[in-house]
Protein backbone atom coordinates (compact mmCIF):
# COMPACT_ATOMS: atom_id res chain seq x y z
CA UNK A 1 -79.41 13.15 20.82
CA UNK A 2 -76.95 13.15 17.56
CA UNK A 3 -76.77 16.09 15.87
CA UNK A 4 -76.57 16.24 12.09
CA UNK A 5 -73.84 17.81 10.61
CA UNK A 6 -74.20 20.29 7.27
CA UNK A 7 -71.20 20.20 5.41
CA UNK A 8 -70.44 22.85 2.27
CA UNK A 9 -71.65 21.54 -0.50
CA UNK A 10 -68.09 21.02 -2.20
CA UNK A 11 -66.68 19.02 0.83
CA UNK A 12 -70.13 17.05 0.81
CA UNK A 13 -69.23 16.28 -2.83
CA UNK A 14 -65.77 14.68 -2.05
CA UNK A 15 -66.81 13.34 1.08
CA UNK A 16 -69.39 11.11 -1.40
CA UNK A 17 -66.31 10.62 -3.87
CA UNK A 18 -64.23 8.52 -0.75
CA UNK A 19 -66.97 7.16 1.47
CA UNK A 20 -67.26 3.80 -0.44
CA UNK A 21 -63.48 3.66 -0.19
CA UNK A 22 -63.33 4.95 3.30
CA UNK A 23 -62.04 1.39 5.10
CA UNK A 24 -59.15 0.88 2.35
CA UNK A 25 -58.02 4.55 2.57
CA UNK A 26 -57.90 4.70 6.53
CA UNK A 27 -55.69 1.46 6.55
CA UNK A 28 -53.98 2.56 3.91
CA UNK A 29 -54.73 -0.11 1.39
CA UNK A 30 -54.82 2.41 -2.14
CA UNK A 31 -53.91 -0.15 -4.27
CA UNK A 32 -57.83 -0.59 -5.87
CA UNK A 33 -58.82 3.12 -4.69
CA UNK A 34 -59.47 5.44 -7.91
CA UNK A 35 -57.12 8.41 -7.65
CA UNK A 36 -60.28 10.14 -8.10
CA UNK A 37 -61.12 9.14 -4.06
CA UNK A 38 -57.71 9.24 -3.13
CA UNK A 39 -57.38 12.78 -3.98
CA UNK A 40 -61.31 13.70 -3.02
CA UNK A 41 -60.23 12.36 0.73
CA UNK A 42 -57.08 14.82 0.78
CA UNK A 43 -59.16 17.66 -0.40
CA UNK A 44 -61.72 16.53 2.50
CA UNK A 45 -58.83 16.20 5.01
CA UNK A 46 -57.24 19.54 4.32
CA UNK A 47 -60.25 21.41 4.75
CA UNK A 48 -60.52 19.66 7.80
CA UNK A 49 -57.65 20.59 9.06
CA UNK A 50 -58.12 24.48 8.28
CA UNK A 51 -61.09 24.14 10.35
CA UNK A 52 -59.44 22.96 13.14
CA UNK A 53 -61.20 19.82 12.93
């Protein structure tokens, strides 16, 4: 059983800013990312990390 996971509605927001970019940014390939996902995964990944995540 998989259990669905409700995110605040601001990190939902950046998470759907980066998702289509997700492959390039976890290798590391930002050369045709918008900064737009670029900084929309940060935001994600700090809030993360506050969480303990």
């Amino acid at each position: 059983m998989s259990a669905i996971i409700k995110y605040p509605e601001e990190i939902q927001k950046y998470m759907d800013i980066y998702e289509p970019y997700s492959i390039q940014i976890y290798q590391g390939k930002l050369e045709d990312v918008p900064q737009e996902a670029i900084d929309a995964y940060n935001k994600v990944k700090k809030w993360a990390w506050e969480q303990g995540q």
